[in-house]
N, C-alpha and C. Protein backbone atom coordinates (compact mmCIF):
# COMPACT_ATOMS: atom_id res chain seq x y z
N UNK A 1 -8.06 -4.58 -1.79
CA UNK A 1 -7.27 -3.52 -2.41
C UNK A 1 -6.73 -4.01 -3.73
N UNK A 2 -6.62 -3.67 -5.00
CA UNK A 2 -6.22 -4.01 -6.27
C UNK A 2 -5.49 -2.46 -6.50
N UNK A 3 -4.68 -2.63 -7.69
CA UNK A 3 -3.81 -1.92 -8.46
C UNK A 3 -4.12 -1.81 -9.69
N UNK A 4 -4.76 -0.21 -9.99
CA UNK A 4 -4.84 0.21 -11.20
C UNK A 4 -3.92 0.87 -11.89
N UNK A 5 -3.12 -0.07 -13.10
CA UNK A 5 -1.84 0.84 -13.12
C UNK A 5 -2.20 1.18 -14.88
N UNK A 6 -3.32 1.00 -14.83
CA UNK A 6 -3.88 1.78 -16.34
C UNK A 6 -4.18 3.26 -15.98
N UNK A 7 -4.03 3.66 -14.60
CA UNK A 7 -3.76 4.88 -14.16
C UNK A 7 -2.10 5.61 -14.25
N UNK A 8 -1.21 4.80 -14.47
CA UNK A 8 0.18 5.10 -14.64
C UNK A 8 0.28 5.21 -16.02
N UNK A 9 -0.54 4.23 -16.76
CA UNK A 9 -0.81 5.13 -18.92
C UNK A 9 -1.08 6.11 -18.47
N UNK A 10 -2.09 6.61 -17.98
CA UNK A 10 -2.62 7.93 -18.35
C UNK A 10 -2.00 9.24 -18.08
N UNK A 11 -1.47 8.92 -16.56
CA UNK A 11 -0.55 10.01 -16.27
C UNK A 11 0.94 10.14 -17.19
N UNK A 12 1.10 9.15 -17.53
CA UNK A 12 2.61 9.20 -18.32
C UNK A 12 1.89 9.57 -19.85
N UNK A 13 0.57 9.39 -20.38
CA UNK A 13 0.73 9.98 -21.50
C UNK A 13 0.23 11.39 -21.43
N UNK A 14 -0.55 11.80 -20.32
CA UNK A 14 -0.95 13.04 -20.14
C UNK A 14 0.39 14.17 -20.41
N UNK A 15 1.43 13.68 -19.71
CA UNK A 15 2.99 14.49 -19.53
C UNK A 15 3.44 14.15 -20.51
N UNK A 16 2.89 13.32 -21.78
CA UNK A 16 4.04 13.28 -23.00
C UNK A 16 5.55 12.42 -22.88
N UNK A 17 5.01 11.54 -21.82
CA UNK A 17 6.46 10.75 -21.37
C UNK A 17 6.15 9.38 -22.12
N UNK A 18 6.95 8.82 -22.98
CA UNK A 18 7.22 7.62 -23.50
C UNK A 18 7.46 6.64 -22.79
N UNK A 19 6.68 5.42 -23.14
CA UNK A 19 7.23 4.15 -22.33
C UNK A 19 8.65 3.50 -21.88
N UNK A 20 9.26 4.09 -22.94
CA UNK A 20 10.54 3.48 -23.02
C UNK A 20 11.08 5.34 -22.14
N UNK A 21 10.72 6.02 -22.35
CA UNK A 21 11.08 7.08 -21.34
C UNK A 21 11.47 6.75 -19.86
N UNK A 22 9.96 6.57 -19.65
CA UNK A 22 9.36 6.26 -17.92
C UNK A 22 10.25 5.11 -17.74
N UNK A 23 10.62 4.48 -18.30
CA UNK A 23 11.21 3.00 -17.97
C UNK A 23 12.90 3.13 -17.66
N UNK A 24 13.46 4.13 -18.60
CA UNK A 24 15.12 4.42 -18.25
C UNK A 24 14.75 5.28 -17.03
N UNK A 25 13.74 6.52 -16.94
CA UNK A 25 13.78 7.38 -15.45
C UNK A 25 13.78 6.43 -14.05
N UNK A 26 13.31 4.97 -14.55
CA UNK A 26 13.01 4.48 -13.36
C UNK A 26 13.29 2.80 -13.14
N UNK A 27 14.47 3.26 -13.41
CA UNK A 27 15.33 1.82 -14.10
C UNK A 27 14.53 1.00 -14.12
N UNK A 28 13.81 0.73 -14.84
CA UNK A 28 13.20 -0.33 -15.11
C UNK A 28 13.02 -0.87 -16.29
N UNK A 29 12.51 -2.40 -17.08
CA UNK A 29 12.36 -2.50 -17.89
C UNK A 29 11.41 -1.91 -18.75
N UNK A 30 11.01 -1.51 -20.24
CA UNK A 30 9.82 -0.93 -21.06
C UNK A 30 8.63 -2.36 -21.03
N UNK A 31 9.35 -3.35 -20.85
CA UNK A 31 8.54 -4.41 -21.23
C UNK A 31 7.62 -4.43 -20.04
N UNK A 32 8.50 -4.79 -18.95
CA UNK A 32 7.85 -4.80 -17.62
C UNK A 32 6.58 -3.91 -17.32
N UNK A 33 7.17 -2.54 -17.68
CA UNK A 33 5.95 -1.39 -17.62
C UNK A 33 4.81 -1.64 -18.18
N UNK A 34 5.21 -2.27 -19.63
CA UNK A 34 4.10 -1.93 -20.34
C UNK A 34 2.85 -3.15 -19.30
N UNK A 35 3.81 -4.27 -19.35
CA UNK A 35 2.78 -5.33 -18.65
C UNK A 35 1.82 -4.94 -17.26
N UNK A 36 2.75 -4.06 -16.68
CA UNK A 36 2.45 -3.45 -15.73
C UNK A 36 1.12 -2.36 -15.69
N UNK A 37 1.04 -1.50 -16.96
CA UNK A 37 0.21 -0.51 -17.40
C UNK A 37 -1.44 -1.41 -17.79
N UNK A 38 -0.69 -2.62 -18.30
CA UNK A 38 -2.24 -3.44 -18.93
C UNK A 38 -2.80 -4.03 -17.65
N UNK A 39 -2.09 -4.40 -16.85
CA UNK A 39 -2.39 -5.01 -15.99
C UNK A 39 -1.70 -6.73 -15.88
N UNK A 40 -1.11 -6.90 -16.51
CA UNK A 40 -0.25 -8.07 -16.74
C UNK A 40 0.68 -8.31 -15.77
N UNK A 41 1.29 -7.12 -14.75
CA UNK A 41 2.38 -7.95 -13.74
C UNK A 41 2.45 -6.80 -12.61
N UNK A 42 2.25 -7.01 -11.47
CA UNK A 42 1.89 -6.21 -10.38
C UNK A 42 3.68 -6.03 -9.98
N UNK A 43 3.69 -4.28 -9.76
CA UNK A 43 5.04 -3.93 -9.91
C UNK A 43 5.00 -4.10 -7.65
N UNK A 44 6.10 -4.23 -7.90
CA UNK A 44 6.69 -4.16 -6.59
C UNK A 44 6.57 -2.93 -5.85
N UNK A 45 6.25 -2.60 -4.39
CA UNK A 45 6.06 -1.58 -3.29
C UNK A 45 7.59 -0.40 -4.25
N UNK A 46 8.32 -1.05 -4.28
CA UNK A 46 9.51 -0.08 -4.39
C UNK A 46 9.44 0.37 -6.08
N UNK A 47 9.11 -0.16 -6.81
CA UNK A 47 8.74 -0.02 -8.39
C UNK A 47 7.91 1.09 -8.45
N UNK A 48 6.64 0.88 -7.63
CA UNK A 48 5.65 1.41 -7.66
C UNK A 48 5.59 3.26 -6.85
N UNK A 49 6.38 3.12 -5.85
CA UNK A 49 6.74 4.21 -5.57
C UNK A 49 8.22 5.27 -6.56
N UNK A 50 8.66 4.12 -6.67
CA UNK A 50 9.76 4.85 -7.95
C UNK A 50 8.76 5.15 -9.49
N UNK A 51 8.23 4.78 -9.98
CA UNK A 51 7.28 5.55 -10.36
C UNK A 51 5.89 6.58 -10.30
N UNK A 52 5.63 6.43 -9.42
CA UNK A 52 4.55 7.55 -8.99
C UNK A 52 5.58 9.01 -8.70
N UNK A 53 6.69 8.55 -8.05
CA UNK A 53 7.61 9.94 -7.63
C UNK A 53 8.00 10.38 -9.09
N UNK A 54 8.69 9.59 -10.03
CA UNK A 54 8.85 9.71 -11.18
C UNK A 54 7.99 10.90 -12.44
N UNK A 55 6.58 10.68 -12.22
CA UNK A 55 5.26 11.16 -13.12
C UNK A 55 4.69 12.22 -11.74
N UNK A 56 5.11 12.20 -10.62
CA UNK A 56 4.79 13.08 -9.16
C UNK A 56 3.12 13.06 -9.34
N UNK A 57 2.54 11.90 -9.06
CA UNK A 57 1.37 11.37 -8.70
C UNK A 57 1.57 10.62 -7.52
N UNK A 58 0.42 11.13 -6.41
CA UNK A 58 0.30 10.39 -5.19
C UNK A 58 -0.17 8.68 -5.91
N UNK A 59 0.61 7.82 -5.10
CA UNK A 59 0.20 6.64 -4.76
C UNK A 59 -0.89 5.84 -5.10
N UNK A 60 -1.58 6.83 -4.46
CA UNK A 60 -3.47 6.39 -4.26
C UNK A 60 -3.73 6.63 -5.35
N UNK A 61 -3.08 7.42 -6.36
CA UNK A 61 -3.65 6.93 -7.86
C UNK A 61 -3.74 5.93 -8.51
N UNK A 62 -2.63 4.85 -8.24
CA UNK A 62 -3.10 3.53 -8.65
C UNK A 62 -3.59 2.15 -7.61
N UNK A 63 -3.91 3.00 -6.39
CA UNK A 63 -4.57 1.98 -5.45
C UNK A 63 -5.43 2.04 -5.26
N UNK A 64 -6.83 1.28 -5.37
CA UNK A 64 -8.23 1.05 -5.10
C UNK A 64 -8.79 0.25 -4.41
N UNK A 65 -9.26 0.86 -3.42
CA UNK A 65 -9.99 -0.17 -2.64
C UNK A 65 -12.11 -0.23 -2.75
N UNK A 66 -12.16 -1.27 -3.70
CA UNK A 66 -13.13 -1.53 -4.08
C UNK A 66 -14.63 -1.57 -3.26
N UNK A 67 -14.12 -1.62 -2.08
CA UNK A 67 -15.42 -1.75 -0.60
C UNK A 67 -15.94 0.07 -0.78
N UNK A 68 -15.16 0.85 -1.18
CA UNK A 68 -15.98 2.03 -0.95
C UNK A 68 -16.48 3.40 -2.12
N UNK A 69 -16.66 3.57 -2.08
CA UNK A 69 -16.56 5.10 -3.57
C UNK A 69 -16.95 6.42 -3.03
N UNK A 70 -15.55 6.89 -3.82
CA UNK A 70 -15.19 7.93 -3.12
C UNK A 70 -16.30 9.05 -2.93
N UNK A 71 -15.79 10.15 -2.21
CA UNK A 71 -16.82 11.20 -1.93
C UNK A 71 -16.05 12.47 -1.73
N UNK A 72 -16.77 13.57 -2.41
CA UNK A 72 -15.79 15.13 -2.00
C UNK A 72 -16.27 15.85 -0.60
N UNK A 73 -17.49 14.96 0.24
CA UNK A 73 -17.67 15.73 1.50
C UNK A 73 -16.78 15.40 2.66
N UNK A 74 -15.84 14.83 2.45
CA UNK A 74 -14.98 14.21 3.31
C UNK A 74 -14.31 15.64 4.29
N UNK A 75 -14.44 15.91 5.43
CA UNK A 75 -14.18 17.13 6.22
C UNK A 75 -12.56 16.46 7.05
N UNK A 76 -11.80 18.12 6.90
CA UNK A 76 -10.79 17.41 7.52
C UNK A 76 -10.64 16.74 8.65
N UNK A 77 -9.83 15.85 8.95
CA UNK A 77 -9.26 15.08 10.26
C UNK A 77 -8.01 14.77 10.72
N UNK A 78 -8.77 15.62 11.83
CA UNK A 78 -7.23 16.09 13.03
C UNK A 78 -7.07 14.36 13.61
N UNK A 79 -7.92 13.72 13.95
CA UNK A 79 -8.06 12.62 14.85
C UNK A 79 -8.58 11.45 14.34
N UNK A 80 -7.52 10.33 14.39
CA UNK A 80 -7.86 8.95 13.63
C UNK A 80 -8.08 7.89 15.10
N UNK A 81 -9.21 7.20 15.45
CA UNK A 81 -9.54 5.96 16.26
C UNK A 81 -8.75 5.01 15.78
N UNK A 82 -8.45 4.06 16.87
CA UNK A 82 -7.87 3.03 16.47
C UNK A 82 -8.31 2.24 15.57
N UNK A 83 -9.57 1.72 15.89
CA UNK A 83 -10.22 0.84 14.91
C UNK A 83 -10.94 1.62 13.50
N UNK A 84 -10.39 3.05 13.40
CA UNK A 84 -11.08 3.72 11.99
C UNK A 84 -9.38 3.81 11.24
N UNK A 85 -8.14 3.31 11.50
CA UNK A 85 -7.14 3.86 10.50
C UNK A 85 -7.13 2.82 9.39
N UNK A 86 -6.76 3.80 8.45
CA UNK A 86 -6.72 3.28 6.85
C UNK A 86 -5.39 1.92 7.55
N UNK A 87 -6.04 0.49 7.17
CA UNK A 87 -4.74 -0.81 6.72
C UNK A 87 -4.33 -0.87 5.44
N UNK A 88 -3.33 -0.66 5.13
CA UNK A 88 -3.04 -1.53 3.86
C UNK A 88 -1.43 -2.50 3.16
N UNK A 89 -2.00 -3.41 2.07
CA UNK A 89 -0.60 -3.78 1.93
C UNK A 89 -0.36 -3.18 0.50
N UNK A 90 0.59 -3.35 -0.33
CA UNK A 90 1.10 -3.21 -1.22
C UNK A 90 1.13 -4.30 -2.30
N UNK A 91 0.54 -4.70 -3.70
CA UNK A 91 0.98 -6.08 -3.85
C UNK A 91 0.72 -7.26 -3.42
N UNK A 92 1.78 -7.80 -3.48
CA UNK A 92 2.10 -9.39 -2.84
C UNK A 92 3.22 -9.09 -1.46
N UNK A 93 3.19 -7.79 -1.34
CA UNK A 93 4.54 -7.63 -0.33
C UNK A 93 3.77 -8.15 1.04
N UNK A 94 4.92 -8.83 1.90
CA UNK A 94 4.78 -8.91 3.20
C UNK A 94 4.12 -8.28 4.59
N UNK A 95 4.87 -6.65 3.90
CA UNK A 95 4.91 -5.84 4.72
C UNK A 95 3.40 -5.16 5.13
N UNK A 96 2.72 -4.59 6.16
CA UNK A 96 1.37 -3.93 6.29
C UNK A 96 1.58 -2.73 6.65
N UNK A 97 0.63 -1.82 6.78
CA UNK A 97 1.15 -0.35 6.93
C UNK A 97 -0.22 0.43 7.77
N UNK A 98 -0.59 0.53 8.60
CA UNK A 98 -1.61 1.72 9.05
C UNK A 98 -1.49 3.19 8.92
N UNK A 99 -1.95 3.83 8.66
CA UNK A 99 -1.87 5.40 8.41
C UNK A 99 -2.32 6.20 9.31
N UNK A 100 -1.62 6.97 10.07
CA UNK A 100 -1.53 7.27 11.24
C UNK A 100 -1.79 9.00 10.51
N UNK A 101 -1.33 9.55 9.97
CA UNK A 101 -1.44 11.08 9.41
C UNK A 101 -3.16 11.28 9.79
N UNK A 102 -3.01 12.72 9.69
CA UNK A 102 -4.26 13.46 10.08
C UNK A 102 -4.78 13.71 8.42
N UNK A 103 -5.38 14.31 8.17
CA UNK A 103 -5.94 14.84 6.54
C UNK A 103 -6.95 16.29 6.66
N UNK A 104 -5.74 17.23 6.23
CA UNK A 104 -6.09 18.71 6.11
C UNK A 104 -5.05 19.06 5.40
N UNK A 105 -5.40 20.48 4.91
CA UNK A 105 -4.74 21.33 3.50
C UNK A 105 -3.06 21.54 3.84
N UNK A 106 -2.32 21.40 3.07
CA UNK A 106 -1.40 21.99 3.39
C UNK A 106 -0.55 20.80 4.18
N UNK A 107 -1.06 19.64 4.05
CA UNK A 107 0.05 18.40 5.05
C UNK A 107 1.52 18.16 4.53
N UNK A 108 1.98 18.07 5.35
CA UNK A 108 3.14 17.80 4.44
C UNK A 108 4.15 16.29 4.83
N UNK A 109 3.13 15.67 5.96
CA UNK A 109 3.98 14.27 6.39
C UNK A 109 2.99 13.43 6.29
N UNK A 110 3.74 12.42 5.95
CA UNK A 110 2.84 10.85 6.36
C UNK A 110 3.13 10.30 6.91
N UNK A 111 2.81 9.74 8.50
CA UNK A 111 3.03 8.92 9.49
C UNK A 111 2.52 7.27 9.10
N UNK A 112 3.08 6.47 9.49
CA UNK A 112 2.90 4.89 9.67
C UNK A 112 2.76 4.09 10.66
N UNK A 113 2.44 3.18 10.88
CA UNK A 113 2.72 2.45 12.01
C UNK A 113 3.11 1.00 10.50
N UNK A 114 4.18 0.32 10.74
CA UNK A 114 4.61 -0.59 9.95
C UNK A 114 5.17 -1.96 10.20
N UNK A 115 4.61 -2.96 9.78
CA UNK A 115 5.00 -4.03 10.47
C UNK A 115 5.63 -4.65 9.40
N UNK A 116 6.71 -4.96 9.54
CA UNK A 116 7.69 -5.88 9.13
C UNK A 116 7.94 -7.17 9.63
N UNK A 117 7.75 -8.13 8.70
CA UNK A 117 8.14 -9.91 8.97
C UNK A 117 9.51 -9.99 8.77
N UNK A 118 10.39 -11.34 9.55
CA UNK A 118 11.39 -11.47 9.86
C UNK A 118 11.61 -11.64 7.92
N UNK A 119 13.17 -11.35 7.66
CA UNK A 119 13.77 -11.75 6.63
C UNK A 119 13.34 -11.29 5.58
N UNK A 120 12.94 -10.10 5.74
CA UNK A 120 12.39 -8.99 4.69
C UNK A 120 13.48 -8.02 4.12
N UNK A 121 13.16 -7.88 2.77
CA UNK A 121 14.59 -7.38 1.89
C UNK A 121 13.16 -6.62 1.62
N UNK A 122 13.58 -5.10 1.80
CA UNK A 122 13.43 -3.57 0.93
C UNK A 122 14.21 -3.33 0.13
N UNK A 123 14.18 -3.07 -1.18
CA UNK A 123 15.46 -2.40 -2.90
C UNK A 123 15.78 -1.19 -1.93
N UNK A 124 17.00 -1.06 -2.09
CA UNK A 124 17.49 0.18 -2.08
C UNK A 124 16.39 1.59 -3.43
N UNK A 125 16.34 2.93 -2.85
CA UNK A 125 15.31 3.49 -2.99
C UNK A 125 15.60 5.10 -2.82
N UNK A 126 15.53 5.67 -3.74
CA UNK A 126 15.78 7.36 -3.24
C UNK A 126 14.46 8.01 -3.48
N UNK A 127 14.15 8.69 -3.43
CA UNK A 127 12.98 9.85 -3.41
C UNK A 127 13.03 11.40 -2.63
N UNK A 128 12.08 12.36 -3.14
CA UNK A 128 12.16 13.37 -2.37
C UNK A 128 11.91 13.59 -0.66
N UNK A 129 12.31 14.41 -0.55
CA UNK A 129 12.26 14.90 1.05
C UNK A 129 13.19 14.14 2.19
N UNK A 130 12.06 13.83 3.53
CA UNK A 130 13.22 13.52 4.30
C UNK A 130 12.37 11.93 4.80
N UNK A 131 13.06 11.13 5.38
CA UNK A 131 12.01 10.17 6.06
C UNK A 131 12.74 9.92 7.50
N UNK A 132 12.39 9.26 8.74
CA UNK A 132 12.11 9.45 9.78
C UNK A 132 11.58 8.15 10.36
N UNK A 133 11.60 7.60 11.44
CA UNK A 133 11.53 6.56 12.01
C UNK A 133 11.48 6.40 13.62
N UNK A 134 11.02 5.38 14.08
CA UNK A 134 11.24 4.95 16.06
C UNK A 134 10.82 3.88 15.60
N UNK A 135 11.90 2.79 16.10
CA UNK A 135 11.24 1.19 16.18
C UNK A 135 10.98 0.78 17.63
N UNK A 136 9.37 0.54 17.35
CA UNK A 136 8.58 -0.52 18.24
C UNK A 136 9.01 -1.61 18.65
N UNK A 137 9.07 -2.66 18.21
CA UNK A 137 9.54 -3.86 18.51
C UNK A 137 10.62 -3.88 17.99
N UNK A 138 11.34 -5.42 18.14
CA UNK A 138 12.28 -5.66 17.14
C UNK A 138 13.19 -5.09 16.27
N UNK A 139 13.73 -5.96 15.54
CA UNK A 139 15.03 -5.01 15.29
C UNK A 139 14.64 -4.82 13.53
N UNK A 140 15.14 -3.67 12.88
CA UNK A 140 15.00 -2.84 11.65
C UNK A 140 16.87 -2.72 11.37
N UNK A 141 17.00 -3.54 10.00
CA UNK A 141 18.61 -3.12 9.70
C UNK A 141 18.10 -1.89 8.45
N UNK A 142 19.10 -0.99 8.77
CA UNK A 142 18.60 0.13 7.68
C UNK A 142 19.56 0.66 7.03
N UNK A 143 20.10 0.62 5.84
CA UNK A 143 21.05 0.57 4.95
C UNK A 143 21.24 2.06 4.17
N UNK A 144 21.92 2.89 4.47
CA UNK A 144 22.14 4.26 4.13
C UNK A 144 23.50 4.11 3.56
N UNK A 145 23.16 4.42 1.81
CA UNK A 145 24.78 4.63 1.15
C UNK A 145 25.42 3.60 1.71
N UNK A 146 25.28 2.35 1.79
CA UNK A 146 25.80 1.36 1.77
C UNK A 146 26.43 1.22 3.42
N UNK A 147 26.12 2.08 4.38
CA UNK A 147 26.09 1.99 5.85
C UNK A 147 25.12 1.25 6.33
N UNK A 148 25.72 0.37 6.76
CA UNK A 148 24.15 -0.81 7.47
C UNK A 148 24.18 -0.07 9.13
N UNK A 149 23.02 0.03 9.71
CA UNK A 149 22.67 0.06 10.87
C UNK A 149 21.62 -0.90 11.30
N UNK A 150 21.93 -1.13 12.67
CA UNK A 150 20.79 -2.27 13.29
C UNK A 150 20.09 -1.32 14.47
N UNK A 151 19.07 -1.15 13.96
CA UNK A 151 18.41 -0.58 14.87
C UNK A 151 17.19 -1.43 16.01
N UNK A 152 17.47 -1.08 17.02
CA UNK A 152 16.68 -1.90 18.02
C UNK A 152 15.24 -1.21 18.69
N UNK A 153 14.44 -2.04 19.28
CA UNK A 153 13.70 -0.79 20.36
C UNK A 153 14.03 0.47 20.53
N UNK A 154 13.57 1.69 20.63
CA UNK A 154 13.62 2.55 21.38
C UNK A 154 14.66 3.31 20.33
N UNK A 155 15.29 2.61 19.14
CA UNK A 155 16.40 3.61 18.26
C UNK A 155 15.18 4.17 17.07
N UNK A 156 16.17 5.42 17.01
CA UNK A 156 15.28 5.89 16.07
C UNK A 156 15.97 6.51 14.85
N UNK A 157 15.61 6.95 13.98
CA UNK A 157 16.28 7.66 12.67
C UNK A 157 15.60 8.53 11.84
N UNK A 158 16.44 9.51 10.96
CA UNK A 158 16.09 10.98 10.52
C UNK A 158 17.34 11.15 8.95
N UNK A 159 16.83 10.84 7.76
CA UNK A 159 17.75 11.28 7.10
C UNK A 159 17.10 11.93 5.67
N UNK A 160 18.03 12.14 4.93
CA UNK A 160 17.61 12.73 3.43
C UNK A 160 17.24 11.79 2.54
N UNK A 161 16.13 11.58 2.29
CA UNK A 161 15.55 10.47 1.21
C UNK A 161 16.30 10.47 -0.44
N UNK A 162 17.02 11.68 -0.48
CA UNK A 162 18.14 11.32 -1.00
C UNK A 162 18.75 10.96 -1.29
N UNK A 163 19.13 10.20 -0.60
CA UNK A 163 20.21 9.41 -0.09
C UNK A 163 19.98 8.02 -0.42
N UNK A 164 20.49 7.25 -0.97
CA UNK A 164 20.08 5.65 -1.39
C UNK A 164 19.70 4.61 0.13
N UNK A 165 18.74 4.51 0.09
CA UNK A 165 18.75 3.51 1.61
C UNK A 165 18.16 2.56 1.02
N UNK A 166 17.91 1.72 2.26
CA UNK A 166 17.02 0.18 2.02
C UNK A 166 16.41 -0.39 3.50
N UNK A 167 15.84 -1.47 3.70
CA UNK A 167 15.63 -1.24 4.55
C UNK A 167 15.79 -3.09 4.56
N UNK A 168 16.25 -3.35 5.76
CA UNK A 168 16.11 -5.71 6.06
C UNK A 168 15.61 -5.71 7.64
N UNK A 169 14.79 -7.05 7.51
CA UNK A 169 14.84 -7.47 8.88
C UNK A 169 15.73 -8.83 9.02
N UNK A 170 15.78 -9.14 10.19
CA UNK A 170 16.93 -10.30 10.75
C UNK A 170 16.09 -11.43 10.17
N UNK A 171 16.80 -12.60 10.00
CA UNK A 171 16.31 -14.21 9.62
C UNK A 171 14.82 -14.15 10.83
N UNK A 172 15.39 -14.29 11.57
CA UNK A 172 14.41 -15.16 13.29
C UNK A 172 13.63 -13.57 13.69
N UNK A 173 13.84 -12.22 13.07
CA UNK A 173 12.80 -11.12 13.82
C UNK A 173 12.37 -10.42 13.07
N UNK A 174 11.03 -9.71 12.99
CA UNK A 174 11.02 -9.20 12.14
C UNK A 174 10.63 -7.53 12.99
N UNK A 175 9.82 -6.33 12.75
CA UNK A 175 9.97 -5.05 13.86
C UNK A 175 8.85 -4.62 12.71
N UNK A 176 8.74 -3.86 14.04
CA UNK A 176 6.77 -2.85 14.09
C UNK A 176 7.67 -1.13 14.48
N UNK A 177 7.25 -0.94 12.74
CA UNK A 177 8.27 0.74 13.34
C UNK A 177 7.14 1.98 12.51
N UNK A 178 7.73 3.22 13.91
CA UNK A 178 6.71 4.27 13.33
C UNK A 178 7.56 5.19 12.25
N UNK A 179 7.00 5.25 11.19
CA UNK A 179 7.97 5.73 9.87
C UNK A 179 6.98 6.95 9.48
N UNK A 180 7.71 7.44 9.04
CA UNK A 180 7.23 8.68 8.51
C UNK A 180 8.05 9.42 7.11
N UNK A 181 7.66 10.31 6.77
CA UNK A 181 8.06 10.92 5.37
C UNK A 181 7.89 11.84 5.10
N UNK A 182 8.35 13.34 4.45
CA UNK A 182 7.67 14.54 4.14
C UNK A 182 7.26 14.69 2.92
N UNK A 183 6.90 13.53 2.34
CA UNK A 183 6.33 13.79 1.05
C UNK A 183 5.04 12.59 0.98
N UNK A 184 3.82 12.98 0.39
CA UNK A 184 2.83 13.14 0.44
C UNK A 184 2.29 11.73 0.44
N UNK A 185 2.11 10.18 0.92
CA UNK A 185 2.47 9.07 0.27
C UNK A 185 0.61 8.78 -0.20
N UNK A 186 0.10 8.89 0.85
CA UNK A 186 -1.09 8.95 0.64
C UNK A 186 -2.27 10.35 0.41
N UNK A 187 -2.78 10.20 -0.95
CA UNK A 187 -3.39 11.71 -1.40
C UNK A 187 -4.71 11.62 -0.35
N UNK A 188 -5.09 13.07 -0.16
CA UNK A 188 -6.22 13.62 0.63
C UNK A 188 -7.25 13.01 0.47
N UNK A 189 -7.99 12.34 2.00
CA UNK A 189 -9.67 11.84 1.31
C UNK A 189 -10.38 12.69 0.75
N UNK A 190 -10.24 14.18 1.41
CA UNK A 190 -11.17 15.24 0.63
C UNK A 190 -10.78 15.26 -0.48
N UNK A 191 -9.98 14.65 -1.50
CA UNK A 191 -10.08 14.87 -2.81
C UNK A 191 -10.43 13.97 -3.55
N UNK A 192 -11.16 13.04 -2.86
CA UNK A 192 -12.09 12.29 -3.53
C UNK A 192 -11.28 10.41 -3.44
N UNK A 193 -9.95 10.71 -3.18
CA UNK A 193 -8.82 9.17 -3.20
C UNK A 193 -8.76 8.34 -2.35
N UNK A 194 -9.64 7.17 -2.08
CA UNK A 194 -9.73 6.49 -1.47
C UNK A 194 -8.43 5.33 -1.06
N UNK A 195 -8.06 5.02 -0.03
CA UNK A 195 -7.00 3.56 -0.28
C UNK A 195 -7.49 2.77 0.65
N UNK A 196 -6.93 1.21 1.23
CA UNK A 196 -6.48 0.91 2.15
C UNK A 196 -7.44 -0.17 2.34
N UNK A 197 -6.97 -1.01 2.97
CA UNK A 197 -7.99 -2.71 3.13
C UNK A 197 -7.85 -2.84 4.64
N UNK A 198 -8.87 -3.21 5.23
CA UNK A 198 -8.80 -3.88 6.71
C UNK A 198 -8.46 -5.60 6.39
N UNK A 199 -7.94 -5.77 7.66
CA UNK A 199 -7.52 -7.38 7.67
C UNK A 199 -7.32 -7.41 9.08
């Protein structure tokens, strides 16, 4: 899986948005971006989603996974096999992600299955809609407006993405949680957008 973020030029000049624009919308540095746009410095899971929400381009616009090329006969799917769900990571991040969502018109959630390593720091992070959670294993601390919760097995959570959160795991644990979102994270295979790496 590699990161094409000479796909984040295009969309930001398509909309007439300035570098130094895109960069105050999304606190970030102009410099950083630009390095980022050439390909010079691979932005972080949380960077990277604060800009795609930013320019409101799915994800999978700047993620490529090189093993396949794409196709528009892709028919929808109600039903993902275990051994057929999209893996992927982000980056250099820790974290792995399976994609559990179905792919037909009109979706409006993205399901996960997400594994988190012990002593993992998520940036605090707002975006549209709502996001949603049940932890599997282990424990998930989840930081809402500066409210820490420790969530264990069997706890689960539902709030306004709104809302500034973050997300840590403990030093010694890290947790396998099913997350979800109502906004779009990964774009439709039928539209040709491929993502995601096996490992």
């Amino acid at each position: 899986m590699n990161l094409d973020c000479a796909a984040i030029r295009l969309a930001r000049e398509q909309q007439g948005i300035s570098l130094r624009e895109l960069a105050k919308r999304c606190s970030l540095s102009a410099g950083f971006l630009s390095q980022a746009e050439r390909g010079l410095a691979k932005p972080s899971l949380a960077a990277l989603m604060t800009v795609c929400e930013v320019l409101d381009i799915p994800i999978t616009r700047v993620i490529v996974d090189e093993r396949e090329a794409p196709s528009e006969n892709h028919a929808p799917r109600e039903i993902t096999r275990s051994g057929r769900r999209v893996k992927f990571q982000i980056g250099d991040a820790p974290v792995s992600f399976e994609h559990l969502s179905g792919d037909f018109p009109g979706r409006v959630n993205d399901l996960f299955l997400g594994r988190f390593p012990p002593d993992y720091r998520y940036p605090q992070v707002t975006h549209r809609g709502e996001e949603y959670g049940y932890v599997l294993e282990g424990t998930l601390i989840l930081n809402i407006e500066g409210t820490r919760h420790v969530l264990r097995a069997g706890d689960s959570y539902h709030f306004s993405s709104l809302r500034p959160h973050s997300y840590e795991t403990a030093t010694h644990e890290g947790a396998v949680v099913w997350w979800g979102q109502t906004v779009k994270f990964i774009e439709g295979r039928g539209s040709g957008s491929l993502m995601g790496v096996e490992y």
